[in-house]
PDB file of N, CA and C in Angstrom:
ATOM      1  N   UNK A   1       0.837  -1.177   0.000  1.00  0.00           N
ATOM      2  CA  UNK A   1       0.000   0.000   0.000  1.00  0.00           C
ATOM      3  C   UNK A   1       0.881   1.238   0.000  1.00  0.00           C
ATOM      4  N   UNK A   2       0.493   2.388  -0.831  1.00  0.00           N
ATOM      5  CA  UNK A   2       1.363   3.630  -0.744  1.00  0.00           C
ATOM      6  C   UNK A   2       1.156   4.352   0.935  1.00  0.00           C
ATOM      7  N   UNK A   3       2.183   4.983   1.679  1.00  0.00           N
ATOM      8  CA  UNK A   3       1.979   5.995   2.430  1.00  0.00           C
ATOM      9  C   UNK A   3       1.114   6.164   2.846  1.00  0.00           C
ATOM     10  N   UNK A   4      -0.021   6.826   2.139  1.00  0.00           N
ATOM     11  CA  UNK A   4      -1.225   7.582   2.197  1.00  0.00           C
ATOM     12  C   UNK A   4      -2.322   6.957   2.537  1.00  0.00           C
ATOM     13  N   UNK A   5      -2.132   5.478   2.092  1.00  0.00           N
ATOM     14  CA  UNK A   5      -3.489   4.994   1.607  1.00  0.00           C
ATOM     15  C   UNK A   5      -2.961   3.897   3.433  1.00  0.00           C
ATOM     16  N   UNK A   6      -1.945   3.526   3.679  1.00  0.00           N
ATOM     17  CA  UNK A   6      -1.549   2.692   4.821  1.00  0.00           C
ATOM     18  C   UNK A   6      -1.800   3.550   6.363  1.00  0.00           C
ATOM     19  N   UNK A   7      -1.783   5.360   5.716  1.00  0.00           N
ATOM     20  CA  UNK A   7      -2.014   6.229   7.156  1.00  0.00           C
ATOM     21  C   UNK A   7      -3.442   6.377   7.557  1.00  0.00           C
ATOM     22  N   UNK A   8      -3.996   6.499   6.294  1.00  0.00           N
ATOM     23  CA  UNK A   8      -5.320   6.176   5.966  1.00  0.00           C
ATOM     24  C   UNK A   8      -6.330   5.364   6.694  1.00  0.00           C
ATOM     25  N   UNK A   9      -5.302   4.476   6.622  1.00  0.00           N
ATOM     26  CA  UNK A   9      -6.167   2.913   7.214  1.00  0.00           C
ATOM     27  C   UNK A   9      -6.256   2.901   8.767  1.00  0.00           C
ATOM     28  N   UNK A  10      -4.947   3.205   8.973  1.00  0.00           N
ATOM     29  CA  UNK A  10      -4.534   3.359  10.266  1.00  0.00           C
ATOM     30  C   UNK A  10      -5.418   4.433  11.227  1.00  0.00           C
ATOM     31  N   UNK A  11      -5.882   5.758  10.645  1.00  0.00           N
ATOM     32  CA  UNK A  11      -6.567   6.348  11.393  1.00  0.00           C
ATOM     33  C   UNK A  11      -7.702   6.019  11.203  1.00  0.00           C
ATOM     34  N   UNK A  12      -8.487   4.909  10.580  1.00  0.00           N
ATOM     35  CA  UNK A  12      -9.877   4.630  10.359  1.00  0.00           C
ATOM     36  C   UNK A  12      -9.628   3.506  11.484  1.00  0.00           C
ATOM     37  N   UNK A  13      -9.408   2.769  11.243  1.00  0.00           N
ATOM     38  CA  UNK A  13      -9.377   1.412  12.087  1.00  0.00           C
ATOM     39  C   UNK A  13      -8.441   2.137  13.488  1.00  0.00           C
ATOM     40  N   UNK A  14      -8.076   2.883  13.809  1.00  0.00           N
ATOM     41  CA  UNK A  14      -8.127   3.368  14.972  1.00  0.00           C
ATOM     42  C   UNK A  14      -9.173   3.794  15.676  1.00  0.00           C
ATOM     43  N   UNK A  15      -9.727   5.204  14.826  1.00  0.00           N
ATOM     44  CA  UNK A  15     -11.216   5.943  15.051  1.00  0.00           C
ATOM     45  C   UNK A  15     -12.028   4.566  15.758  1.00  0.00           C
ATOM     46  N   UNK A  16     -12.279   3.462  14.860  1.00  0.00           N
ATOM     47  CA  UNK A  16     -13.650   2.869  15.371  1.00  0.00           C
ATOM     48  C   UNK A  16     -13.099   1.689  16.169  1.00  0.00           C
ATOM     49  N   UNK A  17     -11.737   1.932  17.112  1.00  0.00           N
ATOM     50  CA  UNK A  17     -11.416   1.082  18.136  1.00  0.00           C
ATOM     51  C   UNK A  17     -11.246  -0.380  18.270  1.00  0.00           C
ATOM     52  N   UNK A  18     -10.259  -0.345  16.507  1.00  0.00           N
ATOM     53  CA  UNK A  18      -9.651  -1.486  16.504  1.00  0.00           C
ATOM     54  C   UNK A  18      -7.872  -1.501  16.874  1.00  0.00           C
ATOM     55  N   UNK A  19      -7.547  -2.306  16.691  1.00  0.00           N
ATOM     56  CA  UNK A  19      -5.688  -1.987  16.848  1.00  0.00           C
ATOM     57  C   UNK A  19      -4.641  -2.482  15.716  1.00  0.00           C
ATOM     58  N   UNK A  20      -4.219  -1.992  15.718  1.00  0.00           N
ATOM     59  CA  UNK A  20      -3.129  -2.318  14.312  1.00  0.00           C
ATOM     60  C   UNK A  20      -1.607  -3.295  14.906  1.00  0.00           C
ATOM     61  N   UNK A  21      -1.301  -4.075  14.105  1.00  0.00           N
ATOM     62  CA  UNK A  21      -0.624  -5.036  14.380  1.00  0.00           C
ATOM     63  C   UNK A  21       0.384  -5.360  13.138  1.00  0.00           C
ATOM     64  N   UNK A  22       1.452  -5.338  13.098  1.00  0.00           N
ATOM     65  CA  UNK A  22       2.354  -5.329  11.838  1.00  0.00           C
ATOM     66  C   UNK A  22       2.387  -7.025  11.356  1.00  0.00           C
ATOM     67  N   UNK A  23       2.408  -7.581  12.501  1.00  0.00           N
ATOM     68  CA  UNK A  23       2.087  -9.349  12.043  1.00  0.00           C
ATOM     69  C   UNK A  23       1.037  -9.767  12.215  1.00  0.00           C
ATOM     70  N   UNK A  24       0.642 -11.314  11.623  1.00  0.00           N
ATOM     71  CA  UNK A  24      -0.320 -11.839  11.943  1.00  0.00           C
ATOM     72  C   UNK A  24      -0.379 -12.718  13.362  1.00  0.00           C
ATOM     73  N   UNK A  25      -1.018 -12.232  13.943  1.00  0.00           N
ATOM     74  CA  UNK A  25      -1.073 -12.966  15.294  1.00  0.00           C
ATOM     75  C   UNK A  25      -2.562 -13.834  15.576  1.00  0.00           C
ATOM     76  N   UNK A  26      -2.383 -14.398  16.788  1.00  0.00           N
ATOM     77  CA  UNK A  26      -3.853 -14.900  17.244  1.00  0.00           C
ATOM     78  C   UNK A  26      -5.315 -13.812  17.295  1.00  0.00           C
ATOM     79  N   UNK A  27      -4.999 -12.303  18.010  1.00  0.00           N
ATOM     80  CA  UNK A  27      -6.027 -11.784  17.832  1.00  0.00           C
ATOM     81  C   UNK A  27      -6.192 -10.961  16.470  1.00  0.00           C
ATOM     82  N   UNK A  28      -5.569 -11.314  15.397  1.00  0.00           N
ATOM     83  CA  UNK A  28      -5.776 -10.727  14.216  1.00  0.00           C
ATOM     84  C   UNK A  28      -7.092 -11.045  13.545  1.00  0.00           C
ATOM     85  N   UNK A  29      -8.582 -10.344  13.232  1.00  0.00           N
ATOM     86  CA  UNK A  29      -9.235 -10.748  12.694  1.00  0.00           C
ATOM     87  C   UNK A  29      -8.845 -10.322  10.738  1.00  0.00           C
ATOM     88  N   UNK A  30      -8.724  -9.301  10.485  1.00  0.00           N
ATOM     89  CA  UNK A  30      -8.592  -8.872   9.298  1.00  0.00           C
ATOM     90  C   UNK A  30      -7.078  -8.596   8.914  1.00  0.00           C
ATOM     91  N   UNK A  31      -7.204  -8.670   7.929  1.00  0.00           N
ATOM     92  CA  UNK A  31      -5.685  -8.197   7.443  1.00  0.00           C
ATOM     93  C   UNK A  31      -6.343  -7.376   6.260  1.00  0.00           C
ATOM     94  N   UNK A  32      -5.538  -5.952   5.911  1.00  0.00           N
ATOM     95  CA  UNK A  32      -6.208  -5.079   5.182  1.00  0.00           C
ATOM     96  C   UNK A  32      -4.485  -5.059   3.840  1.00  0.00           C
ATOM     97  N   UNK A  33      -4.960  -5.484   2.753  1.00  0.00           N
ATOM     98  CA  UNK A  33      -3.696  -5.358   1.742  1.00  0.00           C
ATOM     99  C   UNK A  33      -4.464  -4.886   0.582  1.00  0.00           C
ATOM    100  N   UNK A  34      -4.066  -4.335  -0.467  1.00  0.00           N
ATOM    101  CA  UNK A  34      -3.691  -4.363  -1.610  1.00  0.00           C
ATOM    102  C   UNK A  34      -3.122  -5.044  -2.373  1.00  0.00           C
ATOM    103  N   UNK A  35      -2.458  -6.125  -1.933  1.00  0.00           N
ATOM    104  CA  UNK A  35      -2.270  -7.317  -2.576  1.00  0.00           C
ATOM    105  C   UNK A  35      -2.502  -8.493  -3.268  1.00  0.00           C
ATOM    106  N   UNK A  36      -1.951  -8.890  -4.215  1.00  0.00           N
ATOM    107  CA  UNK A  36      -2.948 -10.159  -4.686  1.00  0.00           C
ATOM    108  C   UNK A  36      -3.081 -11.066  -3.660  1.00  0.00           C
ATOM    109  N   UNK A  37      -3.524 -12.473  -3.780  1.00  0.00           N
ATOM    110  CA  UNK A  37      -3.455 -13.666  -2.768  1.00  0.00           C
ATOM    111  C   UNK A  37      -1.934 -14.569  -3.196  1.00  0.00           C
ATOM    112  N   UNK A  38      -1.169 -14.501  -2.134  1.00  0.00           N
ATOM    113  CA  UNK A  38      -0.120 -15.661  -2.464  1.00  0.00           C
ATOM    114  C   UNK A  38       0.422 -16.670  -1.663  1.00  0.00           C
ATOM    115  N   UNK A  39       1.010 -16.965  -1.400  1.00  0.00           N
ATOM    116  CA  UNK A  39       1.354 -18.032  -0.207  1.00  0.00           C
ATOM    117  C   UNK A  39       1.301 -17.724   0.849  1.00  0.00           C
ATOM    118  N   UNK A  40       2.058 -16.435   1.250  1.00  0.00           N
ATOM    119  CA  UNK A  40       2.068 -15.873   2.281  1.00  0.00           C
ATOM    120  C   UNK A  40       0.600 -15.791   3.186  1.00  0.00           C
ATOM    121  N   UNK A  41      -0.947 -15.641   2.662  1.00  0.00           N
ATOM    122  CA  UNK A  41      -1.934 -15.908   3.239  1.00  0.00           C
ATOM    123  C   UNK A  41      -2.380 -17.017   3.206  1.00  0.00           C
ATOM    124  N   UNK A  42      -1.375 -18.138   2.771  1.00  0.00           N
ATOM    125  CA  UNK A  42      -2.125 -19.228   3.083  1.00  0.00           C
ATOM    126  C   UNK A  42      -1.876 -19.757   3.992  1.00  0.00           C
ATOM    127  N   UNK A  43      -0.487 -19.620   4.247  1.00  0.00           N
ATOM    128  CA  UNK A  43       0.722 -19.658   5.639  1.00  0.00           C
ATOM    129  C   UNK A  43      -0.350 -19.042   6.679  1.00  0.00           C
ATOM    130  N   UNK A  44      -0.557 -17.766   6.625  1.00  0.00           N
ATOM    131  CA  UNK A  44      -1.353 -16.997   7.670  1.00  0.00           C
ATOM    132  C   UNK A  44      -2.558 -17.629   8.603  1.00  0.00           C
ATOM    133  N   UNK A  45      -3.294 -18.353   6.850  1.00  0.00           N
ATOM    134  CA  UNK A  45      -4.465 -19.103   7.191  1.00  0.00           C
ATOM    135  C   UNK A  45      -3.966 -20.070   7.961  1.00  0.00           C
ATOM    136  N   UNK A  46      -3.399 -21.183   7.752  1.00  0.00           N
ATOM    137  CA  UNK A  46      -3.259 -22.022   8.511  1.00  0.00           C
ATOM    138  C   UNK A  46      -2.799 -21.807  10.053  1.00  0.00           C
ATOM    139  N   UNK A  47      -1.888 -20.892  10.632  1.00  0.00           N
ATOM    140  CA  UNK A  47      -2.412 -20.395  11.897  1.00  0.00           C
ATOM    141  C   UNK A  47      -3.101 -20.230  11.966  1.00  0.00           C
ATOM    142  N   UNK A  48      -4.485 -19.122  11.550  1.00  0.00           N
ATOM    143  CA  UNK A  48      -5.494 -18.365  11.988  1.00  0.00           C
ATOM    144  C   UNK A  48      -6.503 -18.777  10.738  1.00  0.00           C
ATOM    145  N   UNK A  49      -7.223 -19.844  10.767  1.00  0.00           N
ATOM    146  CA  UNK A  49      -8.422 -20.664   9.802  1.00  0.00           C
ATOM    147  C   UNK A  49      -9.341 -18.845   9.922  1.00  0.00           C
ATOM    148  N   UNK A  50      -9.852 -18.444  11.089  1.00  0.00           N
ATOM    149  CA  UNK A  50     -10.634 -17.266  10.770  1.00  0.00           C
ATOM    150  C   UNK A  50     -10.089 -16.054  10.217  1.00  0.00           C
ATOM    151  N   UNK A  51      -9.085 -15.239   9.741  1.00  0.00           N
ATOM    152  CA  UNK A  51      -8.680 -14.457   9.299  1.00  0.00           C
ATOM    153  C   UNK A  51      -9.369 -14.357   7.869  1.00  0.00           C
ATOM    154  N   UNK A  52      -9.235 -12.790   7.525  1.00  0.00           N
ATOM    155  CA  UNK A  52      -9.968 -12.385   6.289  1.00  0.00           C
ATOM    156  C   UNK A  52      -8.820 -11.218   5.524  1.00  0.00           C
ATOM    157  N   UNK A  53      -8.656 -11.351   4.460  1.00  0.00           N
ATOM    158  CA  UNK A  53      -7.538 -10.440   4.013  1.00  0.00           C
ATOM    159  C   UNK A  53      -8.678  -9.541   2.730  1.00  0.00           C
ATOM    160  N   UNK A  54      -8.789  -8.130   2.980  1.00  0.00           N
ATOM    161  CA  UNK A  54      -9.723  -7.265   2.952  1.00  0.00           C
ATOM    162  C   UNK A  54      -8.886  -6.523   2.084  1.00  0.00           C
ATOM    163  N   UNK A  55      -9.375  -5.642   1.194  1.00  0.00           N
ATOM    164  CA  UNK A  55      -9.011  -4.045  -0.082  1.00  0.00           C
ATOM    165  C   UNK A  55      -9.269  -2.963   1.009  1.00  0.00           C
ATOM    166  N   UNK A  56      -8.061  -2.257   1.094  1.00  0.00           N
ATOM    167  CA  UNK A  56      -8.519  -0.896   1.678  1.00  0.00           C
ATOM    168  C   UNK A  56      -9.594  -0.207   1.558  1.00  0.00           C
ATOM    169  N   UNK A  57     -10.070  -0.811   0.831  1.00  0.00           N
ATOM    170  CA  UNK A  57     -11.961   0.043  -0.015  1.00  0.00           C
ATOM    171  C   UNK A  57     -12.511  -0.452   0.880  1.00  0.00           C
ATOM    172  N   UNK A  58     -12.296  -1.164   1.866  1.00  0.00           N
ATOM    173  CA  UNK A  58     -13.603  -1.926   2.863  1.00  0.00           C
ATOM    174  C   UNK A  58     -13.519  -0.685   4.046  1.00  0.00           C
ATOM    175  N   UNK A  59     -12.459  -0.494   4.211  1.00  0.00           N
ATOM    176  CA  UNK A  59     -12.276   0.520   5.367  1.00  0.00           C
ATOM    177  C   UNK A  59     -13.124   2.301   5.231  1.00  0.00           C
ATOM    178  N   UNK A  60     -12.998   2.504   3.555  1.00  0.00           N
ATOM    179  CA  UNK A  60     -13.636   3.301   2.688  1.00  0.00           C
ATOM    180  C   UNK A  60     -15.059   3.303   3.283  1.00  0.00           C
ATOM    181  N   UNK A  61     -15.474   2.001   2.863  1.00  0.00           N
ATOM    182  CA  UNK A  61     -17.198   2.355   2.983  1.00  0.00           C
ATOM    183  C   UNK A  61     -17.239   1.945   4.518  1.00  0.00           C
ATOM    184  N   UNK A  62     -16.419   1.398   5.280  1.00  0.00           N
ATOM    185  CA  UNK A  62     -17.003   1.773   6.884  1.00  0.00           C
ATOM    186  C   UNK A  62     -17.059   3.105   7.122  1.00  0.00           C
ATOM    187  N   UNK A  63     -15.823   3.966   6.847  1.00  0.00           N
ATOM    188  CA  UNK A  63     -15.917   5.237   7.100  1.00  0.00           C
ATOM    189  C   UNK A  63     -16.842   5.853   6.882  1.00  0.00           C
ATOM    190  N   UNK A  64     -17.449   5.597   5.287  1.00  0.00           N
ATOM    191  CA  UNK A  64     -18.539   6.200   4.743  1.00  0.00           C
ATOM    192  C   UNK A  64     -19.955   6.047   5.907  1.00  0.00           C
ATOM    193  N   UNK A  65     -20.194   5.221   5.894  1.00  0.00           N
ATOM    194  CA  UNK A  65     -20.718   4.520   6.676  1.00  0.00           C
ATOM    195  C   UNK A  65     -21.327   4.505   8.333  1.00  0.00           C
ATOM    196  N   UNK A  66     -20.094   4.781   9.098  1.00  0.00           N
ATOM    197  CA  UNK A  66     -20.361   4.713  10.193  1.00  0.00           C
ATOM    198  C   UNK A  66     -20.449   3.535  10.718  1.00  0.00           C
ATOM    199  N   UNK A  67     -19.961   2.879  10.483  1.00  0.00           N
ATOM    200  CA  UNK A  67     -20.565   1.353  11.210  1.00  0.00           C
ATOM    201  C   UNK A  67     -19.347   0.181  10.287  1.00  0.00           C
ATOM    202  N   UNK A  68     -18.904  -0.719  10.530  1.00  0.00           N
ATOM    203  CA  UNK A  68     -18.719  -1.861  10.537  1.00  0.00           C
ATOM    204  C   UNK A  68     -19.581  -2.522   8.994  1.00  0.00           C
ATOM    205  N   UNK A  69     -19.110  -2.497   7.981  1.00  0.00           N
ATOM    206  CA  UNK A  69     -19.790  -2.845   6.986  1.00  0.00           C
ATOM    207  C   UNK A  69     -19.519  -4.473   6.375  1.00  0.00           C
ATOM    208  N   UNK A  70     -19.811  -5.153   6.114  1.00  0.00           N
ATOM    209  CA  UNK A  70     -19.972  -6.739   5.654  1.00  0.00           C
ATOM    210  C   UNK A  70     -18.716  -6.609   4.608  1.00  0.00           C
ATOM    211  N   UNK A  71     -18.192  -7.403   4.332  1.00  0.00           N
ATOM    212  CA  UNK A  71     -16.476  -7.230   4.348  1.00  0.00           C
ATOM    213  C   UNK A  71     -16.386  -7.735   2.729  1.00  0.00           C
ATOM    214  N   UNK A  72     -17.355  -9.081   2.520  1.00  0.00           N
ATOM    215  CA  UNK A  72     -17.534  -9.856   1.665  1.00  0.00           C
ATOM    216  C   UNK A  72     -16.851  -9.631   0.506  1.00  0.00           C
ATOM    217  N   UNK A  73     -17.716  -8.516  -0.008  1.00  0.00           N
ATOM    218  CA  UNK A  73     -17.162  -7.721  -1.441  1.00  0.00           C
ATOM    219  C   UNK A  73     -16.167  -7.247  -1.659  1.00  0.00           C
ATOM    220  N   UNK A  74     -15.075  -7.022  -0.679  1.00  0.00           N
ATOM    221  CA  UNK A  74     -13.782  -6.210  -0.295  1.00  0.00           C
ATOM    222  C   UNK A  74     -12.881  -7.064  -0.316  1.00  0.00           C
ATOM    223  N   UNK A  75     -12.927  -8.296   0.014  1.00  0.00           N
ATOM    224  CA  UNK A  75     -12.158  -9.446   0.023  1.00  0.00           C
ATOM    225  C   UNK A  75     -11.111 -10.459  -0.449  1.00  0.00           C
ATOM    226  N   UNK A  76      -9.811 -10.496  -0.124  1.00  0.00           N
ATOM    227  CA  UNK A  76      -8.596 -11.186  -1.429  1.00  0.00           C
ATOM    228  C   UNK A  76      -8.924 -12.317  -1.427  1.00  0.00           C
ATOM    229  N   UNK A  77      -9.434 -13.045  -2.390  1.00  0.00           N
ATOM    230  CA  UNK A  77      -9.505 -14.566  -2.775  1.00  0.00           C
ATOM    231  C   UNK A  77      -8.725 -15.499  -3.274  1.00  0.00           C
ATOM    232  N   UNK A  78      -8.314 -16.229  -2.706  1.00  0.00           N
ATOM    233  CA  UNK A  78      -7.322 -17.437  -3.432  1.00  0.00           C
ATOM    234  C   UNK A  78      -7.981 -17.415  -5.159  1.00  0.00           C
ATOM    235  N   UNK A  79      -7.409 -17.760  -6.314  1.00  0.00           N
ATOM    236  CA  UNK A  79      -7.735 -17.033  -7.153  1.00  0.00           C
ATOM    237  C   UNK A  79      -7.929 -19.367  -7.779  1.00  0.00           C
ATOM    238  N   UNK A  80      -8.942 -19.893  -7.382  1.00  0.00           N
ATOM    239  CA  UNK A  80      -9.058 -21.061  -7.679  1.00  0.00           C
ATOM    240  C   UNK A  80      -9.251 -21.935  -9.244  1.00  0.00           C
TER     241      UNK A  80
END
């Protein structure tokens, strides 16, 4: 993610009283990338089966929003 778009994130998912975490750990629910899907989240997955790797656009329409929005559509998919 550029700068902007990573400070971005950071003060949204602060605002609505989540915490930011540079690794994937046990209380990690989301992971927010710009990235395609590659090994590296599959690695992730297998520690953490519930984790969700999300487009900064999800954080977008919470903001918009106000609220916690359904993640679904925002979502990096193993590309099957």
């Amino acid at each position: 993610m550029s700068t902007e778009t990573r400070r971005q994130a950071g003060r949204y998912i602060t605002a609505f009283g989540g915490k930011l975490e540079q690794y994937f750990g046990d209380g990690i629910n989301y992971v927010i990338t710009s990235d395609a899907w590659d090994g590296n989240f599959d690695e992730a997955l297998s520690a953490n089966p519930e984790l969700m790797f999300a487009r900064p656009t999800w954080l977008d329409a919470c903001a918009r929003q106000q609220k916690l929005v359904p993640p679904q559509a925002y979502l990096v998919t193993a590309d099957l």
